[in-house]
Protein backbone atom coordinates (compact mmCIF):
# COMPACT_ATOMS: atom_id res chain seq x y z
CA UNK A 1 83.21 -9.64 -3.68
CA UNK A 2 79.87 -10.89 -4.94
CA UNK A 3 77.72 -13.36 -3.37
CA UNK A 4 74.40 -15.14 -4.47
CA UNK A 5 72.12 -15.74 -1.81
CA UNK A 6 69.06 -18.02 -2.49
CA UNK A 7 65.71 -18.53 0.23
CA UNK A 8 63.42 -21.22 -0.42
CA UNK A 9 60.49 -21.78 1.20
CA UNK A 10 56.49 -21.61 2.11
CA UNK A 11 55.57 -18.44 1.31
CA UNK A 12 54.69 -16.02 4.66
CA UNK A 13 54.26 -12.08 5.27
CA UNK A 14 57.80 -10.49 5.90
CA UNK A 15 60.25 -12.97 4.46
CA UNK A 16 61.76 -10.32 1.58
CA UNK A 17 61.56 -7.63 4.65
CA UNK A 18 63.88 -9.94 7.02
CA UNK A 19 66.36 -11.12 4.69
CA UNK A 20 66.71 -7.46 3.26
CA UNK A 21 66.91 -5.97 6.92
CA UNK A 22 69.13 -8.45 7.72
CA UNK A 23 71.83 -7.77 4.89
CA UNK A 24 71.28 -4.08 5.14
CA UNK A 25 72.37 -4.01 8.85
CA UNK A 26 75.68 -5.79 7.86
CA UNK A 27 76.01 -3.33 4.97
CA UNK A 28 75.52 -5.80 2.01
CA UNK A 29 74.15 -4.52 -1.31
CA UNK A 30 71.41 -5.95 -3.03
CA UNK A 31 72.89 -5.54 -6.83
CA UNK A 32 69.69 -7.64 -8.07
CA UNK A 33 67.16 -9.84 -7.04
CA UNK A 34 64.38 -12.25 -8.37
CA UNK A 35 61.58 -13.81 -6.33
CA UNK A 36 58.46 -15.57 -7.66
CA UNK A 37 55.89 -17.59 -5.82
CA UNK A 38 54.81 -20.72 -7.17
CA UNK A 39 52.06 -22.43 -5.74
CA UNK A 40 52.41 -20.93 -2.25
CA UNK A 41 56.32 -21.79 -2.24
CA UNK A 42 58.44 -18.51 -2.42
CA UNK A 43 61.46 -18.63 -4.08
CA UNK A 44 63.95 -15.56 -4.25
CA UNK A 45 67.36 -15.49 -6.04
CA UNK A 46 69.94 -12.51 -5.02
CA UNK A 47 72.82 -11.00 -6.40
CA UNK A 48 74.36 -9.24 -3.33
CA UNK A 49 77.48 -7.34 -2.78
CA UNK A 50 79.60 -8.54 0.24
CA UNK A 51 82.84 -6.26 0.28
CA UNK A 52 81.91 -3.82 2.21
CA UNK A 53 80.08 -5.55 5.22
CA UNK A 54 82.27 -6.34 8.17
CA UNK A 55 81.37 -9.60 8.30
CA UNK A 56 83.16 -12.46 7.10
CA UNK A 57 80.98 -14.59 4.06
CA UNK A 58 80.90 -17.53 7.05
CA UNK A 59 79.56 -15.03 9.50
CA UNK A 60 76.79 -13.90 7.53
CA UNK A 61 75.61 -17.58 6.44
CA UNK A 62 75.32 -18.24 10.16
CA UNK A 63 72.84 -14.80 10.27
CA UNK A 64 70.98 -16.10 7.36
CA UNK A 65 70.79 -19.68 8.33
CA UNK A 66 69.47 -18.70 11.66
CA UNK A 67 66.97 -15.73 10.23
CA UNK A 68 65.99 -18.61 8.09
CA UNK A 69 65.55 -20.63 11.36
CA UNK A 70 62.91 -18.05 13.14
CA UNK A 71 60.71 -17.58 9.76
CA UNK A 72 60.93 -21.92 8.68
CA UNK A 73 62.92 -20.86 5.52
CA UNK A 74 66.49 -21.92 3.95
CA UNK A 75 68.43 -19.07 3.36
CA UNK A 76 71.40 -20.04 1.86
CA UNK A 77 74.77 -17.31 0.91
CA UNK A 78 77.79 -18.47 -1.60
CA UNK A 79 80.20 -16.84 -2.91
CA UNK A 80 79.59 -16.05 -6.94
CA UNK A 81 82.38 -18.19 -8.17
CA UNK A 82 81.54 -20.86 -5.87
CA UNK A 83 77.58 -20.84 -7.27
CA UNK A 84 78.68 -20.34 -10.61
CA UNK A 85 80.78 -23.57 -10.64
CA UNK A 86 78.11 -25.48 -9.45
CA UNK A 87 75.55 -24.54 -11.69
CA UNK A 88 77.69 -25.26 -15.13
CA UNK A 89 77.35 -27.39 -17.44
């Protein structure tokens, strides 16, 4: 199953590193990723791969939300489907 997960925030040394340590430990797969920084706000969009990690979707928001805690980011995970319906038109 796919997920998108999206982090938001003011830009800082080792935000790509945690969030990609983070979803490497749980055995997610980064399929793609964007991330731009706009006047000192960094913004990253990623295409991830949750099938394999042993953690349920729910599990791994609270890991994110809480990584996103420590570094004074949102880190947000949703399944594809789910982000996909939101963002139509």
């Amino acid at each position: 199953m796919n997920a998108i997960v999206t982090v938001i925030g003011k830009d800082k040394v080792g935000i790509i590193a945690g969030v990609c340590t983070l979803l490497a430990e749980n055995n997610v797969n980064i399929l793609d990723i964007s991330q731009t920084i706009l006047q000192g706000s960094f913004t990253m969009v990623m295409a991830v791969d949750v099938a394999k990690s042993a953690l349920p979707v729910g599990e791994l928001a609270e890991k994110l939300d809480a990584l996103g805690r420590e570094l004074e980011i949102s880190i947000r995970i949703q399944r594809e489907e789910i982000f996909d319906a939101m963002h139509r038109i």
